[in-house]
N, C-alpha and C. Protein backbone atom coordinates (compact mmCIF):
# COMPACT_ATOMS: atom_id res chain seq x y z
N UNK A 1 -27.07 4.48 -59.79
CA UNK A 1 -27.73 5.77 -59.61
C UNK A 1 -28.02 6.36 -60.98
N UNK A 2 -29.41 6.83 -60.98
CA UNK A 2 -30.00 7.16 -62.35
C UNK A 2 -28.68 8.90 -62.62
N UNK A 3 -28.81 8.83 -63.81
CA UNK A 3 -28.15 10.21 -64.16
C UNK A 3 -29.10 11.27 -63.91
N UNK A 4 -28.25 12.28 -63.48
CA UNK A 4 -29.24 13.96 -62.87
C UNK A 4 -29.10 13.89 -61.87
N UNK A 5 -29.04 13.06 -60.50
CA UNK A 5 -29.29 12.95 -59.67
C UNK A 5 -27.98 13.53 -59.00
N UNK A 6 -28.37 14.80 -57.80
CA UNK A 6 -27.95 15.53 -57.37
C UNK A 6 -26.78 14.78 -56.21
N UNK A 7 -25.53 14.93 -55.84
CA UNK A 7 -25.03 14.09 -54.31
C UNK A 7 -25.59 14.32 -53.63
N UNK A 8 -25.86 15.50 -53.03
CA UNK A 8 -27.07 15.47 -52.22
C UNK A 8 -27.81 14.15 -51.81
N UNK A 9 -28.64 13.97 -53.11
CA UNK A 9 -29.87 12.88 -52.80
C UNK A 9 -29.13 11.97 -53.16
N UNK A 10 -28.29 11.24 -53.77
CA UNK A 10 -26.96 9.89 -53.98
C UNK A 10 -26.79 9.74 -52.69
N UNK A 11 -26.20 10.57 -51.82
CA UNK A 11 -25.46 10.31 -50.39
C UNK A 11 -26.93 9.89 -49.57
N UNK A 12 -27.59 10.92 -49.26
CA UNK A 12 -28.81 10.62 -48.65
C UNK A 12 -29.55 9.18 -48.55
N UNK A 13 -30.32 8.85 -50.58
CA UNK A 13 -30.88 8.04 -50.78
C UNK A 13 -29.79 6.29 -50.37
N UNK A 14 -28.38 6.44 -50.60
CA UNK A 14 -27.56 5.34 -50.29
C UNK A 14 -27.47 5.23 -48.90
N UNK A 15 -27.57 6.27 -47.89
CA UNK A 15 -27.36 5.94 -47.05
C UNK A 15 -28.94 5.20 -45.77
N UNK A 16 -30.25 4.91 -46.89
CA UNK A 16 -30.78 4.84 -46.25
C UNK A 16 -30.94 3.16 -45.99
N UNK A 17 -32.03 2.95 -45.45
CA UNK A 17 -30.94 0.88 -45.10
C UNK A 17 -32.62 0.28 -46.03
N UNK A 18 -32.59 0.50 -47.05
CA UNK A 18 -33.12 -0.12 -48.56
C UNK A 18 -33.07 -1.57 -48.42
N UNK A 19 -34.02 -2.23 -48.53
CA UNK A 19 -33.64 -3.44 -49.42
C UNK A 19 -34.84 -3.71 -50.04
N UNK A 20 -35.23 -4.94 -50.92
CA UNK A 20 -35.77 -5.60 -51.33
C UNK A 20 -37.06 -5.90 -50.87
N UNK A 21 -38.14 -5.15 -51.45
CA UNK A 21 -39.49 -5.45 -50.76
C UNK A 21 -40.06 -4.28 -49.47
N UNK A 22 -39.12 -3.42 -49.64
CA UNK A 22 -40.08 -2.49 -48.76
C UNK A 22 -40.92 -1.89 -49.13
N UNK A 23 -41.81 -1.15 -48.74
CA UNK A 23 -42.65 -0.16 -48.30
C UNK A 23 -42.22 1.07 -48.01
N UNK A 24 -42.21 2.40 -48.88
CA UNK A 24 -41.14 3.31 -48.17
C UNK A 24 -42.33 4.89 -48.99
N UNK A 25 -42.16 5.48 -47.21
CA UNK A 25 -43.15 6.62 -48.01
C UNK A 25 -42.11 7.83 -47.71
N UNK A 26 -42.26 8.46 -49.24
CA UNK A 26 -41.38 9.91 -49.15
C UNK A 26 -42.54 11.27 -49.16
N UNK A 27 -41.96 12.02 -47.67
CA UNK A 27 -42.66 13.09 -47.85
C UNK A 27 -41.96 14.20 -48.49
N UNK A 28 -42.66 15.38 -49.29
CA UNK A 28 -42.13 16.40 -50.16
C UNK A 28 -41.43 16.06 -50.96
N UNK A 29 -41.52 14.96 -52.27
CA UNK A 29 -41.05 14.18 -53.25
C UNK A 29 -40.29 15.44 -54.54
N UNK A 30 -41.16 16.57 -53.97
CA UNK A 30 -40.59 17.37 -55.18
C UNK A 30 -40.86 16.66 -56.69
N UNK A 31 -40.16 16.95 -57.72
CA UNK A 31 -39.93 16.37 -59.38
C UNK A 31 -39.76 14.67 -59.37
N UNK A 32 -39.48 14.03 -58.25
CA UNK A 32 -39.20 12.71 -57.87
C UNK A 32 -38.55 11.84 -57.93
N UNK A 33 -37.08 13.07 -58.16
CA UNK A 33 -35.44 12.10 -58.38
C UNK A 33 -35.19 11.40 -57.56
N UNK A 34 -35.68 11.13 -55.76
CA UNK A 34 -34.98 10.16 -54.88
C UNK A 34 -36.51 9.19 -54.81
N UNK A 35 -37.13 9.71 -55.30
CA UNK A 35 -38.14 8.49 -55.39
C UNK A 35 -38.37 7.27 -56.71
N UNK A 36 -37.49 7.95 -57.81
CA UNK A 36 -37.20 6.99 -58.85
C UNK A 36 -35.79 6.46 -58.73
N UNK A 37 -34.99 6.51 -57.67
CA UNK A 37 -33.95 5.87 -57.37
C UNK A 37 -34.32 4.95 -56.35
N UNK A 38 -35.30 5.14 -55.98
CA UNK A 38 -35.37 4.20 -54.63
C UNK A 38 -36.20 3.29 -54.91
N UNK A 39 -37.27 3.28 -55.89
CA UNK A 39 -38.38 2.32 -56.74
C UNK A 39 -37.33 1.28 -57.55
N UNK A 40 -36.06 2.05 -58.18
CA UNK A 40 -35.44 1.48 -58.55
C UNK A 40 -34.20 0.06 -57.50
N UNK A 41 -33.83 0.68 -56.22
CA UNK A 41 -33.31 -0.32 -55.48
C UNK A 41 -34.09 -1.44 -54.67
N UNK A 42 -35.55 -0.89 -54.36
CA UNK A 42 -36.31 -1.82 -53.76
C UNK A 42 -37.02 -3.05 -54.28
N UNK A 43 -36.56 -3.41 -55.31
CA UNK A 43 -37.04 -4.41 -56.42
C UNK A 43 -38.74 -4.48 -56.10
N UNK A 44 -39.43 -5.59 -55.81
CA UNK A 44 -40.87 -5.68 -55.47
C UNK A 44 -41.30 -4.87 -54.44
N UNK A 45 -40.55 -4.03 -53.40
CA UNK A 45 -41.61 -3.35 -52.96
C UNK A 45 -42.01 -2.13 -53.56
N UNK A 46 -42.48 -1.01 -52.73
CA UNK A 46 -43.06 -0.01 -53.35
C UNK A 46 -43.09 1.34 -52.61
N UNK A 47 -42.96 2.49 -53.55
CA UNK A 47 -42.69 3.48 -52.83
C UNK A 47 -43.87 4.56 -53.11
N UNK A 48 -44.65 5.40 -52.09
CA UNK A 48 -45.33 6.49 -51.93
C UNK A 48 -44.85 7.77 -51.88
N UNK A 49 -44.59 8.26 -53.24
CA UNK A 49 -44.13 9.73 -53.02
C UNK A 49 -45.51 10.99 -52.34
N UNK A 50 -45.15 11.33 -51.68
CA UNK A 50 -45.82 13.01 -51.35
C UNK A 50 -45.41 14.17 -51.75
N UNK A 51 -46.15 14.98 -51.95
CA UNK A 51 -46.25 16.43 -52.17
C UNK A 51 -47.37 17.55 -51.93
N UNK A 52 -46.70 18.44 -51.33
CA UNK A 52 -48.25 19.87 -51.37
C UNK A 52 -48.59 19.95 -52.43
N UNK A 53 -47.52 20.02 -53.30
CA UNK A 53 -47.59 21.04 -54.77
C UNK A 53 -48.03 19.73 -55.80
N UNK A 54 -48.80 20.49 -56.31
CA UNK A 54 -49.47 20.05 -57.70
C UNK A 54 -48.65 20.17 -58.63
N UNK A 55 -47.99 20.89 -58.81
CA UNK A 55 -47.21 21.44 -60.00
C UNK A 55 -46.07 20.52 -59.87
N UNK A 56 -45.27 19.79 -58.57
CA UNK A 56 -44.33 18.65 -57.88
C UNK A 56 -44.68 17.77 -58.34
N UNK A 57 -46.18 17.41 -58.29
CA UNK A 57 -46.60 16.32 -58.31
C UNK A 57 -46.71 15.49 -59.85
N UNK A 58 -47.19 16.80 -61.03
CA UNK A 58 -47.41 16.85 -62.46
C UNK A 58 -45.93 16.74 -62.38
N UNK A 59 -44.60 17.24 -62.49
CA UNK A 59 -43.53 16.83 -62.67
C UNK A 59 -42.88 15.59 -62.61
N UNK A 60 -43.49 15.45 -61.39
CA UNK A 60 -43.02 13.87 -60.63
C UNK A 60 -43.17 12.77 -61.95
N UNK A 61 -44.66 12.47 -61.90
CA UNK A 61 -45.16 11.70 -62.64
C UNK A 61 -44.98 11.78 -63.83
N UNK A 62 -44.61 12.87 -64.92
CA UNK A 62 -43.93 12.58 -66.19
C UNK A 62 -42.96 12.21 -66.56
N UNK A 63 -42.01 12.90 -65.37
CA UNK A 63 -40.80 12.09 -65.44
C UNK A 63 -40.44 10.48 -64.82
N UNK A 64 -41.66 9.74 -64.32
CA UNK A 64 -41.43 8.58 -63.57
C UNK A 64 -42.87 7.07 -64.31
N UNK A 65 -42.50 7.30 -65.56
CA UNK A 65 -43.94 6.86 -66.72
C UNK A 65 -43.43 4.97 -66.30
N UNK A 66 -41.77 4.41 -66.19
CA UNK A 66 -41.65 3.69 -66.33
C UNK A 66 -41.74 3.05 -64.83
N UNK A 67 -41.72 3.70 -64.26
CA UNK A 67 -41.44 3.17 -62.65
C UNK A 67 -42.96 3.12 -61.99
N UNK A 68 -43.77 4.09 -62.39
CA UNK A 68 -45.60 3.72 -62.23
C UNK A 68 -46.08 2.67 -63.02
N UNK A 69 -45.29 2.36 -64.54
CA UNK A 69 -46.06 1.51 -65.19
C UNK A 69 -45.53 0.01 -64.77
N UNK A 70 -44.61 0.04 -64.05
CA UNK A 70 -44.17 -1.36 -63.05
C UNK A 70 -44.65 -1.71 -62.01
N UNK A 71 -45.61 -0.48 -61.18
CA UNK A 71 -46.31 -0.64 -60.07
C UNK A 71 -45.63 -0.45 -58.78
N UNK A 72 -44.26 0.05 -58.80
CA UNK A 72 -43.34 0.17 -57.85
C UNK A 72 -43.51 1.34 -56.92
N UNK A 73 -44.02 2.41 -57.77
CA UNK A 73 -44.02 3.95 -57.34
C UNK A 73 -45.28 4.69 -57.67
N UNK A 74 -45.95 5.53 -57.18
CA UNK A 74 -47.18 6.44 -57.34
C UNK A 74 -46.58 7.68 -56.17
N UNK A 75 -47.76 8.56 -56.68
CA UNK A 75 -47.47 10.03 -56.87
C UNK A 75 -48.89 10.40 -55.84
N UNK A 76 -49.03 11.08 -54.64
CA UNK A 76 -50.04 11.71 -54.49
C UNK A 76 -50.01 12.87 -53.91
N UNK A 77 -50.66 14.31 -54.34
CA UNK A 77 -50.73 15.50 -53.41
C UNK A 77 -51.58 15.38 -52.48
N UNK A 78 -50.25 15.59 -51.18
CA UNK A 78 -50.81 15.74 -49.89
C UNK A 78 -49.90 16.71 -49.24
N UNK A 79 -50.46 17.92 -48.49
CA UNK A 79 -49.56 17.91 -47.51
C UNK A 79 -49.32 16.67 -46.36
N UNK A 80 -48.10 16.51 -45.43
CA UNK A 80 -48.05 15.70 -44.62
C UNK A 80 -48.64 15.75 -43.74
N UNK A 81 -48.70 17.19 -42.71
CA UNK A 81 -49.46 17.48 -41.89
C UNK A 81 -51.03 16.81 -42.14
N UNK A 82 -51.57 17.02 -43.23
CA UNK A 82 -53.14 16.21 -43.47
C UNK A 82 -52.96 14.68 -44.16
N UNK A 83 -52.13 14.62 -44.44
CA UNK A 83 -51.48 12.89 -45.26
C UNK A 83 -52.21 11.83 -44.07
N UNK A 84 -53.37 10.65 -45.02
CA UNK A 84 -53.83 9.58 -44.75
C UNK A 84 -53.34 8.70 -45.60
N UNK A 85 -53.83 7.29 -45.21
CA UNK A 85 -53.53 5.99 -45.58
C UNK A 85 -55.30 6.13 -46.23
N UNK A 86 -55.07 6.10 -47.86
CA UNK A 86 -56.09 5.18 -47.66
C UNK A 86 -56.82 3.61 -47.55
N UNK A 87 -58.08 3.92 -47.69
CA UNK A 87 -58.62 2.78 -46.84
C UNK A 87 -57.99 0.96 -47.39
N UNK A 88 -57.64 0.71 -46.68
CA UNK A 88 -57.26 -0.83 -47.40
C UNK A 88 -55.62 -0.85 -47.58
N UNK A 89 -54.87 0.63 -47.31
CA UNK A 89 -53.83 0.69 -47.32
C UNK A 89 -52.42 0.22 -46.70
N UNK A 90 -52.23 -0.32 -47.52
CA UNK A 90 -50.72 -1.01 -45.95
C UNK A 90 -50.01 0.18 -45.99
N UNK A 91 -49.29 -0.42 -43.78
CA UNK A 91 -48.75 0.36 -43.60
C UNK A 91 -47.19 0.53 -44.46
N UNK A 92 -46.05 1.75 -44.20
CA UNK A 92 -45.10 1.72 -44.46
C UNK A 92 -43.82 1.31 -43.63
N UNK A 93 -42.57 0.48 -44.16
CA UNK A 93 -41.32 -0.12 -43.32
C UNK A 93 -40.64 1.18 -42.90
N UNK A 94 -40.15 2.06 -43.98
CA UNK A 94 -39.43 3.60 -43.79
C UNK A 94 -40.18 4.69 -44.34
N UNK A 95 -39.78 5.61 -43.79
CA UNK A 95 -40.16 6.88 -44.21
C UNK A 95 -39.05 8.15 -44.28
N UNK A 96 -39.34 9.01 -45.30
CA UNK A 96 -38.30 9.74 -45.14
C UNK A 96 -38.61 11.42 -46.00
N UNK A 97 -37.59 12.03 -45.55
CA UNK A 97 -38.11 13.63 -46.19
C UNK A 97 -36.83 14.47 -46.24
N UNK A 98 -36.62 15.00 -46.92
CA UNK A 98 -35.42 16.14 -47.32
C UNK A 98 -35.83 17.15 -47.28
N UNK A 99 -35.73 18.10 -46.57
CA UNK A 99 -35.71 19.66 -46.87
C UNK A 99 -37.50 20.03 -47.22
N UNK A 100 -37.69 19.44 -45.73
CA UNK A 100 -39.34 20.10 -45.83
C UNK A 100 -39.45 20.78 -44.44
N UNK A 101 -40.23 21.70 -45.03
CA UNK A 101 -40.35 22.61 -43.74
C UNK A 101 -40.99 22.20 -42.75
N UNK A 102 -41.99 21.18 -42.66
CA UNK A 102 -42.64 20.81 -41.23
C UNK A 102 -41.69 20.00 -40.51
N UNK A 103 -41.06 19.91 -40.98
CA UNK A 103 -39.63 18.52 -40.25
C UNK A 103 -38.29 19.00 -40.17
N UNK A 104 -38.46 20.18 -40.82
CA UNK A 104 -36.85 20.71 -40.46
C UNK A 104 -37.04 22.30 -39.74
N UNK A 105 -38.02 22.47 -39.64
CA UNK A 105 -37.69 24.00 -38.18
C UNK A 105 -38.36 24.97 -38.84
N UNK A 106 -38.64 24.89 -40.37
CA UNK A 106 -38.92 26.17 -40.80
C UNK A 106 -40.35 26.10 -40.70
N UNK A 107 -41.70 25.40 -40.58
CA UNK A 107 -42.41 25.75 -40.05
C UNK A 107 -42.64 24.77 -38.62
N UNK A 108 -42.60 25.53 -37.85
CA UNK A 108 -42.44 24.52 -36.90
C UNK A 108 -43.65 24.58 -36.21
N UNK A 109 -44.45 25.29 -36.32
CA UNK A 109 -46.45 25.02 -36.51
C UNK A 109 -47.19 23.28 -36.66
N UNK A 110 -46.18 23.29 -37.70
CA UNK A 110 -46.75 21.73 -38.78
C UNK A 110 -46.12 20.48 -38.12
N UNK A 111 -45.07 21.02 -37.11
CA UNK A 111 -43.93 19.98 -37.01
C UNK A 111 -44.80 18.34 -36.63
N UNK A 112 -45.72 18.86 -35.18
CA UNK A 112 -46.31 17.83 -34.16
C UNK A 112 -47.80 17.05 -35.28
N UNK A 113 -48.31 18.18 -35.91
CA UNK A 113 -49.52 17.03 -36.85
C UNK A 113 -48.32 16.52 -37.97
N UNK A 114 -47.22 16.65 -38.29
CA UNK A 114 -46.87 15.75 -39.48
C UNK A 114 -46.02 14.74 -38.53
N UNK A 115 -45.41 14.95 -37.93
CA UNK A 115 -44.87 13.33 -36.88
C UNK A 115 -45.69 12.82 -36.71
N UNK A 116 -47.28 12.77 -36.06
CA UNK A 116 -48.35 12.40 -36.21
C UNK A 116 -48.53 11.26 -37.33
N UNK A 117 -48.88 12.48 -38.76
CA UNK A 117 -48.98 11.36 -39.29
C UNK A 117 -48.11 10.65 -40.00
N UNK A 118 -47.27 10.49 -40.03
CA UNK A 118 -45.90 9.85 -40.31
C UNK A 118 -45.74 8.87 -39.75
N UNK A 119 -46.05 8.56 -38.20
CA UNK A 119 -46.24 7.96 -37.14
C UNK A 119 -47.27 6.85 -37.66
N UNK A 120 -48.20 7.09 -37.95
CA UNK A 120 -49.99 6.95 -38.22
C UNK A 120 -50.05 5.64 -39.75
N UNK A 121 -48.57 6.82 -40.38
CA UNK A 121 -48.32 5.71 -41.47
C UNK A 121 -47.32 4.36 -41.37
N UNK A 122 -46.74 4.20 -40.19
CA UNK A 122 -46.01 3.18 -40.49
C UNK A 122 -46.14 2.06 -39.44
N UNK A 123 -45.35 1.06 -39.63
CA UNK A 123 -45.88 -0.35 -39.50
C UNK A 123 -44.73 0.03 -37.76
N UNK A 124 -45.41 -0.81 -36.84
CA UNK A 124 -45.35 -0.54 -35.16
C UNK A 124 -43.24 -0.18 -35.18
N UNK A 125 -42.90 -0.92 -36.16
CA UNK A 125 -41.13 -0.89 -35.74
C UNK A 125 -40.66 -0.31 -36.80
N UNK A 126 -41.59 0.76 -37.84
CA UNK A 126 -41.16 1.69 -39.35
C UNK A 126 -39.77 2.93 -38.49
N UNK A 127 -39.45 3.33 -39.23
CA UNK A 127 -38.21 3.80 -39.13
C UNK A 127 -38.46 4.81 -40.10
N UNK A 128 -38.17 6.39 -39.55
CA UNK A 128 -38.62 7.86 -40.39
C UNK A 128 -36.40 8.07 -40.32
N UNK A 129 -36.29 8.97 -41.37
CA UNK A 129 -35.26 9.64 -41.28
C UNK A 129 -35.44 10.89 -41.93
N UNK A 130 -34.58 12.29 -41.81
CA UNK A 130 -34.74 13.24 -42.61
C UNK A 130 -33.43 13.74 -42.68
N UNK A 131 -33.26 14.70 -43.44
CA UNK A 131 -31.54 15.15 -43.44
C UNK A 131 -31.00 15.96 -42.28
N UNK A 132 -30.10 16.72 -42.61
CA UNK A 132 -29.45 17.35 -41.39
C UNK A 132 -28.56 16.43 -40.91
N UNK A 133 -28.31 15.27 -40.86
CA UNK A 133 -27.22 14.16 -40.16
C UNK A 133 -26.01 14.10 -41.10
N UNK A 134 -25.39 12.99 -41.04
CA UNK A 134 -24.44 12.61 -41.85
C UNK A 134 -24.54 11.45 -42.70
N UNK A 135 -25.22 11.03 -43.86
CA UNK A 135 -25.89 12.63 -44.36
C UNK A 135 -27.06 12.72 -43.98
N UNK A 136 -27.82 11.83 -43.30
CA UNK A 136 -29.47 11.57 -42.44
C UNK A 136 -29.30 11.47 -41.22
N UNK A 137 -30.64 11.79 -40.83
CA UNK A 137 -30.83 11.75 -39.39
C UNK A 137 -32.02 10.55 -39.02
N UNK A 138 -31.86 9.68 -37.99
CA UNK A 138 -33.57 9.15 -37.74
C UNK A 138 -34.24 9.79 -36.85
N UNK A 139 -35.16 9.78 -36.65
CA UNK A 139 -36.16 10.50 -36.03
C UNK A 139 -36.83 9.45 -35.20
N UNK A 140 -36.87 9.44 -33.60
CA UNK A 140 -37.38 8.47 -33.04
C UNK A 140 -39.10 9.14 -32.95
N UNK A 141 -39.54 8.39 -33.56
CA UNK A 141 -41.29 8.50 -33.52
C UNK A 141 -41.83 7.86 -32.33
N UNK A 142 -41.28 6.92 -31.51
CA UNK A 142 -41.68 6.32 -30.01
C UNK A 142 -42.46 7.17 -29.02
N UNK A 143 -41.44 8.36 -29.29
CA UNK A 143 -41.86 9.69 -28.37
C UNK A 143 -42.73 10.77 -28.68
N UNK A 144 -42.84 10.29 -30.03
CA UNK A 144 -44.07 11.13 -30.35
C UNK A 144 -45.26 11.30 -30.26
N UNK A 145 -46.28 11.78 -29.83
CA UNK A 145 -47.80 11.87 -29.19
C UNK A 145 -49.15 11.39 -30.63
N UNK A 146 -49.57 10.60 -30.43
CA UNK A 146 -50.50 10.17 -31.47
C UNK A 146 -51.22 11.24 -31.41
């Protein structure tokens, strides 16, 4: 585990089932401490951070020069609620989000278009988790309405 990194996101990011070669999209990446830990455990695959914020996003990416210049990790502002694949894009194995409001209650407006596309992004048997559990929760997307 890189240094700075909060328990919080240590407990979280360890407890998610990582390996080698995934595909893993994080929504609300924030500065992009659990997304340069997780570029870091997934050896060849690759991780999609998200963010609303621009200002998240400019953070993200200065602090993550070595983990983009390996091809492991990229940075894009999106909210989730409007978050596409683009074209030519593979899907994702996991997905996951900490302390964002369309997924944890506080706007709960956003909740049904960001399961959507969360849903939209991953491969038929992808696997979403978010916090609130011990220390994650999964989120069955099966039941969710395209």
């Amino acid at each position: 585990m890189a240094a700075g990194v909060s328990d919080r996101i240590r407990v979280f990011v360890e407890a998610l089932p990582l390996k080698p070669g995934l595909r893993v999209l994080e929504v609300g990446c924030g500065p992009g401490v659990a997304a340069r830990d997780i570029a870091r455990r997934i050896g060849d695959g690759f991780i999609l951070a998200i963010d609303r914020s621009e200002k998240a996003i400019r953070l993200a990416r200065a602090g993550s020069a070595d983990e983009m210049a390996w091809g492991c990790l990229d940075f894009r502002r999106a909210a989730i609620e409007d978050f596409a694949l683009n074209a030519g894009e593979a899907l994702f194995d996991i997905a996951f989000a900490m302390r964002v409001g369309a997924l944890d209650g506080r706007h709960p407006e956003a909740n049904q278009a960001a399961l959507t596309r969360i849903k939209a992004a991953l491969k038929p048997h992808g696997r979403f988790f978010i916090d609130g559990g011990d220390p994650l929760k999964e989120i069955d997307l099966v039941r969710c309405r395209s």
